[in-house]
N, C-alpha and C. Protein backbone atom coordinates (compact mmCIF):
# COMPACT_ATOMS: atom_id res chain seq x y z
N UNK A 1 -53.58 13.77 -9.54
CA UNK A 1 -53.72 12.43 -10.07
C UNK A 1 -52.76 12.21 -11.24
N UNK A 2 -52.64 13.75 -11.94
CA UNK A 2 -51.45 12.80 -13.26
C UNK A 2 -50.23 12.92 -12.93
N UNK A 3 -50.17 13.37 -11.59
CA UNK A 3 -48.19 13.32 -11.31
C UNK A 3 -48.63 11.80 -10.88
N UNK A 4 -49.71 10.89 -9.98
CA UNK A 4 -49.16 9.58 -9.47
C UNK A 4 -49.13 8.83 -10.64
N UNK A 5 -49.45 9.49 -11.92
CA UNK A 5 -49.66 8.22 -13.28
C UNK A 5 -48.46 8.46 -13.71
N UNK A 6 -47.84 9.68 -13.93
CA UNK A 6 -46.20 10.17 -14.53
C UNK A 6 -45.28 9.28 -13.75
N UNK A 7 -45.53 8.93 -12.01
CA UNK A 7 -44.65 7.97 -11.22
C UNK A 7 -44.61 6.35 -11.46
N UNK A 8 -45.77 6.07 -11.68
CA UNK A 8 -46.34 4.73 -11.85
C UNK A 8 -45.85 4.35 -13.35
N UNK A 9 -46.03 5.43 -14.32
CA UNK A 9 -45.62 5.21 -15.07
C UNK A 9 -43.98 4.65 -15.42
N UNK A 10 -43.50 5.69 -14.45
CA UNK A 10 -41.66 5.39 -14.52
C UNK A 10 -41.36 4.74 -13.57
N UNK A 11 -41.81 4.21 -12.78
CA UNK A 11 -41.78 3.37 -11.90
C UNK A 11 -41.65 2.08 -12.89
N UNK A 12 -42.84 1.42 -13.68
CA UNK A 12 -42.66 0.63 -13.85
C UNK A 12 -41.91 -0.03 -15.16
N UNK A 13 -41.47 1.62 -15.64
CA UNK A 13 -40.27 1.71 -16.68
C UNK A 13 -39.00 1.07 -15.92
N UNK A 14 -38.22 1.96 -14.90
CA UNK A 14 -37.24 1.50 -14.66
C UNK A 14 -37.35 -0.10 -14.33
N UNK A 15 -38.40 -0.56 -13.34
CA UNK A 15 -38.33 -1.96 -12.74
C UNK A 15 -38.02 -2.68 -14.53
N UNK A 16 -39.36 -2.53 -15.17
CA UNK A 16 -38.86 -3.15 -16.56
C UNK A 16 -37.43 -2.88 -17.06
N UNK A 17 -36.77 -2.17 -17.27
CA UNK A 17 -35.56 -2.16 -18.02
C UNK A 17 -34.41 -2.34 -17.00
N UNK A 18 -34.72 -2.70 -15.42
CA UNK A 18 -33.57 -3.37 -14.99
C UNK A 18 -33.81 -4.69 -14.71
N UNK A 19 -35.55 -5.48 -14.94
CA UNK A 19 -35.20 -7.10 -15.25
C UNK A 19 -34.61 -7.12 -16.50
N UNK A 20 -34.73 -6.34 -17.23
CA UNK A 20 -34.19 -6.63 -18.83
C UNK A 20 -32.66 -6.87 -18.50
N UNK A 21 -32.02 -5.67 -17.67
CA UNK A 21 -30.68 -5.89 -17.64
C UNK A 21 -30.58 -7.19 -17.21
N UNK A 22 -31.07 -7.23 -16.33
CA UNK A 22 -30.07 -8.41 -15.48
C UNK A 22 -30.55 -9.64 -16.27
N UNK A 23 -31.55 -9.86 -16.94
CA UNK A 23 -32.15 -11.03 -17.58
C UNK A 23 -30.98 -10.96 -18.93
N UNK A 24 -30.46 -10.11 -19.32
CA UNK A 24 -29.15 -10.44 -20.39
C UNK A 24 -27.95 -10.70 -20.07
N UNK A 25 -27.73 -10.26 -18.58
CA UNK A 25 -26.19 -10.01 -18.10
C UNK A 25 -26.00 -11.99 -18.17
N UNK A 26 -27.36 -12.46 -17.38
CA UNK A 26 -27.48 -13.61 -17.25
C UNK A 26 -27.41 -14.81 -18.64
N UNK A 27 -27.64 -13.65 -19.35
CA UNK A 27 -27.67 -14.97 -20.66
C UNK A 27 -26.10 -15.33 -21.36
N UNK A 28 -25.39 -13.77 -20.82
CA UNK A 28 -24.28 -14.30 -21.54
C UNK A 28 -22.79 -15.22 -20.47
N UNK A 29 -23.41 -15.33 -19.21
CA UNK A 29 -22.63 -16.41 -18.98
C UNK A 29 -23.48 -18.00 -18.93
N UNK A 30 -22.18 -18.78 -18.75
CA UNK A 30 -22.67 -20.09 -19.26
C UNK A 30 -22.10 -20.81 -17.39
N UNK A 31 -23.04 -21.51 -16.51
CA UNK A 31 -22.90 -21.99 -15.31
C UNK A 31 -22.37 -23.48 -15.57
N UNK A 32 -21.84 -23.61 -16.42
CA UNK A 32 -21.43 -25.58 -16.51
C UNK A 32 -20.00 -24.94 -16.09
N UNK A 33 -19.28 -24.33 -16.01
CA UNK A 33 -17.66 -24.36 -15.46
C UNK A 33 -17.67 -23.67 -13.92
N UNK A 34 -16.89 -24.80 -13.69
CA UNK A 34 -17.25 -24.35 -11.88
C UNK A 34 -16.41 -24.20 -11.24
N UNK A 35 -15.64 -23.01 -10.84
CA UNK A 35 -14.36 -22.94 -10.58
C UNK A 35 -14.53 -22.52 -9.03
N UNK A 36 -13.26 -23.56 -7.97
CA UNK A 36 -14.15 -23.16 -6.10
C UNK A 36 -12.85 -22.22 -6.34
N UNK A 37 -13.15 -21.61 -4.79
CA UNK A 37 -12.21 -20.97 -4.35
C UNK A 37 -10.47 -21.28 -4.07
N UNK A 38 -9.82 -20.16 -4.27
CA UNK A 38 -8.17 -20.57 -3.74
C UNK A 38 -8.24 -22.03 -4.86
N UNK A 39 -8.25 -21.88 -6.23
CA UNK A 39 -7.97 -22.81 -7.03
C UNK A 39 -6.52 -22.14 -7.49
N UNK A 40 -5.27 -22.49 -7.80
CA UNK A 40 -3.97 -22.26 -8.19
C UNK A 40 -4.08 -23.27 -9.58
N UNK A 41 -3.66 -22.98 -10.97
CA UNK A 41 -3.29 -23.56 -11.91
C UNK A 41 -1.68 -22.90 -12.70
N UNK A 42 -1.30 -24.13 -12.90
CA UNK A 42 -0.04 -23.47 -13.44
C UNK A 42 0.50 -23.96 -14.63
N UNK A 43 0.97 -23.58 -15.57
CA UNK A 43 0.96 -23.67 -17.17
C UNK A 43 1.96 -24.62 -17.21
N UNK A 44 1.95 -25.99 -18.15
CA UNK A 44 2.08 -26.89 -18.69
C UNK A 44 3.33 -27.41 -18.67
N UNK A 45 3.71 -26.22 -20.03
CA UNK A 45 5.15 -26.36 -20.99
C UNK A 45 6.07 -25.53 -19.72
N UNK A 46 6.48 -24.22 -19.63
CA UNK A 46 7.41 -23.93 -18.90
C UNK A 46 7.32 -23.63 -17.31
N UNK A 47 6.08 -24.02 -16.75
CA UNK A 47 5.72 -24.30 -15.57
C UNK A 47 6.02 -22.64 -14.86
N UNK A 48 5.99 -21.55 -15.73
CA UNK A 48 6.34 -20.18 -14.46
C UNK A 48 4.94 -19.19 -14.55
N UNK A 49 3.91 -19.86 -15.38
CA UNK A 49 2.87 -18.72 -15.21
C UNK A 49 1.59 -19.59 -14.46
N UNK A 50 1.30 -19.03 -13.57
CA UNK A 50 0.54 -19.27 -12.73
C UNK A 50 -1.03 -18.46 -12.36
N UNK A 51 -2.25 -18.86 -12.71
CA UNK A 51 -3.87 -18.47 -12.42
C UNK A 51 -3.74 -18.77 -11.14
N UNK A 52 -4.81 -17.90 -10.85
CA UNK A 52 -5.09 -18.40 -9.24
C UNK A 52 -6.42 -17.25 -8.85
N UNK A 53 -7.33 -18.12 -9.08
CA UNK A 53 -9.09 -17.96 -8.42
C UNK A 53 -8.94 -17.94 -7.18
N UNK A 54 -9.09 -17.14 -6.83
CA UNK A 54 -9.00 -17.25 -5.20
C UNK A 54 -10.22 -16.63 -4.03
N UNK A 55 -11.43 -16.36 -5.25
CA UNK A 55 -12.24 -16.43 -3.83
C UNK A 55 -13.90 -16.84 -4.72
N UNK A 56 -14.05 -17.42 -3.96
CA UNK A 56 -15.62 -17.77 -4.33
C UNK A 56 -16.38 -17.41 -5.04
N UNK A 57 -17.04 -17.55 -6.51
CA UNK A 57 -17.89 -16.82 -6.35
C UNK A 57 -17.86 -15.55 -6.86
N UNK A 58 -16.40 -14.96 -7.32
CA UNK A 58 -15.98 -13.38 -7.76
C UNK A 58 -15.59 -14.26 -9.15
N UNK A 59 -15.67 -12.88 -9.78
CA UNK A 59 -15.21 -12.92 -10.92
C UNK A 59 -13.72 -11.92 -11.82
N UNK A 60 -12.80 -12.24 -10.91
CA UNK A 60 -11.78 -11.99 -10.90
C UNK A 60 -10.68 -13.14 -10.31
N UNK A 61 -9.21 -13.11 -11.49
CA UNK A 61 -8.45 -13.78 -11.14
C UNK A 61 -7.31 -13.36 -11.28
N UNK A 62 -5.99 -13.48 -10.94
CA UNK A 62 -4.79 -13.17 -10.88
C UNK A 62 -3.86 -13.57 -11.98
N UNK A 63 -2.96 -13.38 -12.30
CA UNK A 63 -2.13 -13.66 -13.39
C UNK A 63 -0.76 -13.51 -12.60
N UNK A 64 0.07 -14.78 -12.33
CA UNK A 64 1.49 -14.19 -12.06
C UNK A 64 2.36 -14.86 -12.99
N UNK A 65 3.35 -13.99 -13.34
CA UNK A 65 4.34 -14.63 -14.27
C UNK A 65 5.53 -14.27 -14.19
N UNK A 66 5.93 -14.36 -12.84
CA UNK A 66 7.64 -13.60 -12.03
C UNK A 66 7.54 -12.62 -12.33
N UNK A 67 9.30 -12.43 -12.45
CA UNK A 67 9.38 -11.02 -12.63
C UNK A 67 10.60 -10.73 -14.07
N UNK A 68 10.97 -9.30 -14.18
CA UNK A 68 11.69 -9.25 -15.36
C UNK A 68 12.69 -7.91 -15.04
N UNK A 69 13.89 -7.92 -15.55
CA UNK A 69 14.70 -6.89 -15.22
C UNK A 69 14.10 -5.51 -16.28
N UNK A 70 13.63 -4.39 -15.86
CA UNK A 70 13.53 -3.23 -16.97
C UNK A 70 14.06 -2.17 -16.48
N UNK A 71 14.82 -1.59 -17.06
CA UNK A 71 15.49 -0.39 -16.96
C UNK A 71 16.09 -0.50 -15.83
N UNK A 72 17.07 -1.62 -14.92
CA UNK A 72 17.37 -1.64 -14.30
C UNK A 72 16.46 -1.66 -12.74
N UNK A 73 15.11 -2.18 -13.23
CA UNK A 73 14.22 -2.90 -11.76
C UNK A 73 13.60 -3.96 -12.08
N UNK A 74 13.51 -4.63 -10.83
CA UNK A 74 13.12 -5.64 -11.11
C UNK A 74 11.27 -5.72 -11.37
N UNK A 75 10.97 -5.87 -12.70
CA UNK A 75 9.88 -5.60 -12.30
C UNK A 75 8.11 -7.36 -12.72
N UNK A 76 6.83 -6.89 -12.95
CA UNK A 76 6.69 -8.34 -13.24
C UNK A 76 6.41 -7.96 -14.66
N UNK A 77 6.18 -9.52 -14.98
CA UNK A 77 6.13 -9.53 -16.53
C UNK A 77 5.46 -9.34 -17.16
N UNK A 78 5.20 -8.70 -18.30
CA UNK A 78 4.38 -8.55 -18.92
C UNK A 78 3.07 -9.42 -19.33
N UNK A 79 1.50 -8.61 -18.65
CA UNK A 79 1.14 -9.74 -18.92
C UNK A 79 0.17 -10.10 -17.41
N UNK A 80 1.54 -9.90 -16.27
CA UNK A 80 0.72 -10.22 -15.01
C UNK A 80 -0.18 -9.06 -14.12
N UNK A 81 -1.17 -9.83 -13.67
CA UNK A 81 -2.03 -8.64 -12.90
C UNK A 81 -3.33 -9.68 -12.82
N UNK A 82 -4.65 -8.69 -12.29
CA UNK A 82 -5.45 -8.91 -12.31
C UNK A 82 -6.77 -8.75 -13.31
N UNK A 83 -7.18 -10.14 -13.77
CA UNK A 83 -8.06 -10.01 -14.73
C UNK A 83 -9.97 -10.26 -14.22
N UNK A 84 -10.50 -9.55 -15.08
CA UNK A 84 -12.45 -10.08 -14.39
C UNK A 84 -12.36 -10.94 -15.82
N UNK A 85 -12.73 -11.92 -15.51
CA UNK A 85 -13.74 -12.92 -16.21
C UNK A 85 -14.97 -13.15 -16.53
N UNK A 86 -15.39 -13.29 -17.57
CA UNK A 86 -16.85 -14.19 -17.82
C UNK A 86 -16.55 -15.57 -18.38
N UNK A 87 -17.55 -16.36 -18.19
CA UNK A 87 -17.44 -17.54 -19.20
C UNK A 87 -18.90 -17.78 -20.39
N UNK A 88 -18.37 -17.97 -21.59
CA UNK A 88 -19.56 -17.48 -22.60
C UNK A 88 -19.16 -19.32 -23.14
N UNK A 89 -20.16 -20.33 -23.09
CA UNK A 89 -20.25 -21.48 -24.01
C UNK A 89 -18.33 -22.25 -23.14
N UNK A 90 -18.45 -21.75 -24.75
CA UNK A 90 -16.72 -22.71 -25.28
C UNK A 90 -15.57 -21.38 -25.32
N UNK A 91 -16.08 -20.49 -24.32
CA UNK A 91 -14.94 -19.51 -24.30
C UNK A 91 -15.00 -18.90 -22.85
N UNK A 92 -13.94 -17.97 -22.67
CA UNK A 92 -13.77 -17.13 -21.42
C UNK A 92 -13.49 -15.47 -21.91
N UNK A 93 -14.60 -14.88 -21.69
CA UNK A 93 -14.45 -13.52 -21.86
C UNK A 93 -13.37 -12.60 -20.45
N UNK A 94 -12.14 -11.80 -20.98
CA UNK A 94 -11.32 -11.36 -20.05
C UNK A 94 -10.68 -10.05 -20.06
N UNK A 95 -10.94 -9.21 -19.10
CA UNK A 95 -10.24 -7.87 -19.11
C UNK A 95 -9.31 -7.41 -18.23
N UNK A 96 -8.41 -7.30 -18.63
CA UNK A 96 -7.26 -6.68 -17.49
C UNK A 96 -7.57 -5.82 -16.84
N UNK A 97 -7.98 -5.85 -15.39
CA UNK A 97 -8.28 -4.31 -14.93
C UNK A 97 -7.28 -3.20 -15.10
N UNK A 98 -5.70 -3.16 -15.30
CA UNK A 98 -5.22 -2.28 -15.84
C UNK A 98 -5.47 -1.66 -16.90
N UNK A 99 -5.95 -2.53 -17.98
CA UNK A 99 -6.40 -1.58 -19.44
C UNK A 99 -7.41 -0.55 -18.71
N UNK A 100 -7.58 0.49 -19.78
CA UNK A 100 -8.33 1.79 -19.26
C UNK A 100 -9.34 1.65 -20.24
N UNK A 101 -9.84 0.40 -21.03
CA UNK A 101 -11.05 0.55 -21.60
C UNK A 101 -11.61 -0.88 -20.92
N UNK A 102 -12.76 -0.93 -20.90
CA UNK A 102 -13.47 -2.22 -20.20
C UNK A 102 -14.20 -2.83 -21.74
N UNK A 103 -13.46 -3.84 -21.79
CA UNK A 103 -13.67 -4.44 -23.05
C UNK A 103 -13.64 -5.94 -22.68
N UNK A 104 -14.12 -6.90 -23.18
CA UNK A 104 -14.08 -8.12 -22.86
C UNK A 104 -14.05 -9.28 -24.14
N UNK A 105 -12.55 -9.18 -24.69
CA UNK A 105 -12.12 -10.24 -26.01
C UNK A 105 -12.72 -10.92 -25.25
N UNK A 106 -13.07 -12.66 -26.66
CA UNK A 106 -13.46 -13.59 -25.85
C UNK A 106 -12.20 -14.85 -26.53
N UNK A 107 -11.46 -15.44 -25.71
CA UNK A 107 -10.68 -16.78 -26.05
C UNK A 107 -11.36 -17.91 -25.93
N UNK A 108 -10.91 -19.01 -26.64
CA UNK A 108 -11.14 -20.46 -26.35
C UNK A 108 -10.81 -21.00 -24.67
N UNK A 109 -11.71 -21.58 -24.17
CA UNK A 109 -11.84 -21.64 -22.77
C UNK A 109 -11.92 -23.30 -22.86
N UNK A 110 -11.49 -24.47 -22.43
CA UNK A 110 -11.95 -25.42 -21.65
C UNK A 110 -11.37 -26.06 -20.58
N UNK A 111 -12.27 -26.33 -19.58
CA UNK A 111 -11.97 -27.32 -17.85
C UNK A 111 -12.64 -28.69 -18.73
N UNK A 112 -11.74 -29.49 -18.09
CA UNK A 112 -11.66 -30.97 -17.76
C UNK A 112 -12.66 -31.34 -16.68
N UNK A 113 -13.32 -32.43 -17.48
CA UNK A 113 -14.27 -33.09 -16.62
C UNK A 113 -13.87 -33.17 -15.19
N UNK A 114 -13.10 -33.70 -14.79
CA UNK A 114 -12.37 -34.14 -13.65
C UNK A 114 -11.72 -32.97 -12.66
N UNK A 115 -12.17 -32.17 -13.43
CA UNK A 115 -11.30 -30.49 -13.09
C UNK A 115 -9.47 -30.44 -12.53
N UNK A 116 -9.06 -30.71 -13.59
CA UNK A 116 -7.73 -30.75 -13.22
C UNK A 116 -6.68 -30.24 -14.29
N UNK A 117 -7.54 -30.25 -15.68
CA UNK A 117 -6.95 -29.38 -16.50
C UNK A 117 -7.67 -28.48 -17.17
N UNK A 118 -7.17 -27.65 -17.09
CA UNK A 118 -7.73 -26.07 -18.01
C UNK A 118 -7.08 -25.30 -18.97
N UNK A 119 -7.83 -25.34 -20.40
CA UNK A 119 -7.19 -25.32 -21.59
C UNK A 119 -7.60 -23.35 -22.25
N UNK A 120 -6.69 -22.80 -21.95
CA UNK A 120 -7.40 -20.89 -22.45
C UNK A 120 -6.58 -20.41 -23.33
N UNK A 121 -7.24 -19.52 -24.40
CA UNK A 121 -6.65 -19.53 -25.42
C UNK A 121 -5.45 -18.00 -24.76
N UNK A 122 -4.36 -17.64 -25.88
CA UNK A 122 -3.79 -16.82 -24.99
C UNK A 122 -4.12 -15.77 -24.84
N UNK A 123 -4.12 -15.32 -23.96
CA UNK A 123 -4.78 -13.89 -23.37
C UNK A 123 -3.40 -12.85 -22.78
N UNK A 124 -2.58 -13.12 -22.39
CA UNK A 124 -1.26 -12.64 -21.61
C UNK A 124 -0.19 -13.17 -22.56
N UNK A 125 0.25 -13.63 -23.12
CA UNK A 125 1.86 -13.69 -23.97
C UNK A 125 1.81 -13.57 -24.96
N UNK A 126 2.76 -12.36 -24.84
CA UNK A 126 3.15 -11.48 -26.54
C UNK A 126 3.80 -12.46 -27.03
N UNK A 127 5.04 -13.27 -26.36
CA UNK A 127 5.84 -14.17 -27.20
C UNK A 127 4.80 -15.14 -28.28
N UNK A 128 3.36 -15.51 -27.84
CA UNK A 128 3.22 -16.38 -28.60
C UNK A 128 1.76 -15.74 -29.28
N UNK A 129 0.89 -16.57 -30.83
CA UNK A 129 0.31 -15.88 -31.11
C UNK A 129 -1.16 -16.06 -30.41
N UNK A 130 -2.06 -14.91 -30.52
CA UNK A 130 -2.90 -14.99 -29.78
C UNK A 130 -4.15 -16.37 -29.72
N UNK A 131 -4.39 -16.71 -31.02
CA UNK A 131 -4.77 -17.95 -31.49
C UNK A 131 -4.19 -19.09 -30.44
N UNK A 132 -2.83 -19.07 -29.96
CA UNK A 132 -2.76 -20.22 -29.09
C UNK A 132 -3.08 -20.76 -28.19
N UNK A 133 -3.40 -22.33 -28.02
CA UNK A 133 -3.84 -22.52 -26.48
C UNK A 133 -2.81 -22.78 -25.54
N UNK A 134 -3.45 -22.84 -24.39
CA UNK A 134 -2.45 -22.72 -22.84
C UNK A 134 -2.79 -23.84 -21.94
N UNK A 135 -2.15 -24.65 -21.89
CA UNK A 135 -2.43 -25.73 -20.87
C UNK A 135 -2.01 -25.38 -19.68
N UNK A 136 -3.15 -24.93 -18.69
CA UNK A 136 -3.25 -25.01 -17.36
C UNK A 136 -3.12 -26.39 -16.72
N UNK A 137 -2.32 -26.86 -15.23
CA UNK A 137 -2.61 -27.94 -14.62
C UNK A 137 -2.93 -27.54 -13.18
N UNK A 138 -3.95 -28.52 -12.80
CA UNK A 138 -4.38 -27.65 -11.02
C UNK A 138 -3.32 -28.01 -10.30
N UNK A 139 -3.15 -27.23 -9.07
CA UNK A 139 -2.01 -27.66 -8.01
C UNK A 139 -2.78 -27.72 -6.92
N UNK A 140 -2.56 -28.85 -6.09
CA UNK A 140 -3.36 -29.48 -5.09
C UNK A 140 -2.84 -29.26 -3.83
């Protein structure tokens, strides 16, 4: 009888501390930004860096920003790859899956009512400072 109370007992430990998880994972995104699938946005001012959401529902997006000559290859720019996302309020939490620590800065994030422009603070360009924002425009 006290091994089924030692089970029951941890039984209803773990169930408790994985609604806990998931009841926080849930608090820190925010569902008002609604991004569909195969969405392409492309930056403002010099029109060569390009987002692109491309599947439903995931929380991962792409970063392309050509390419760049180094050490004699052609390679891409600093910057591009694939990032996971959250969205927290009035920001977008983002990690490069290349970095080797899973960390999630959070930038200034906003979509347009109309969903056609998207404003993120910078996350990818050394040229500019991180404080800056990035005018995304959708491509249709």
């Amino acid at each position: 009888m006290k091994t089924f109370k030692n089970y029951l007992c941890w039984s209803v430990g773990v169930i408790f501390f994985t609604l806990l998880i998931d009841a926080c994972g849930k608090a820190d995104g925010d569902t008002s930004y609604k991004l569909n699938g195969n969405e392409k946005w492309i930056e403002a001012v010099n029109r060569k860096d390009t987002l692109i959401f491309n599947v439903p529902d995931s929380s991962t997006f792409a970063l392309k920003r050509g390419n760049e000559m180094v050490n004699g290859y052609w390679l891409p720019k600093s910057g591009s790859g694939f990032y996971e996302y959250k969205f927290r309020h009035d920001s977008i939490l983002v990690n490069n899956m290349v970095w080797d620590c899973i960390c999630f800065p959070a930038y200034y994030f906003l979509l347009s009512k109309d969903n056609s422009t998207l404003i993120t603070g910078n996350f990818f360009d050394s040229s500019k400072p991180t404080t800056a924002h990035i005018t995304f425009y959708r491509l249709k």
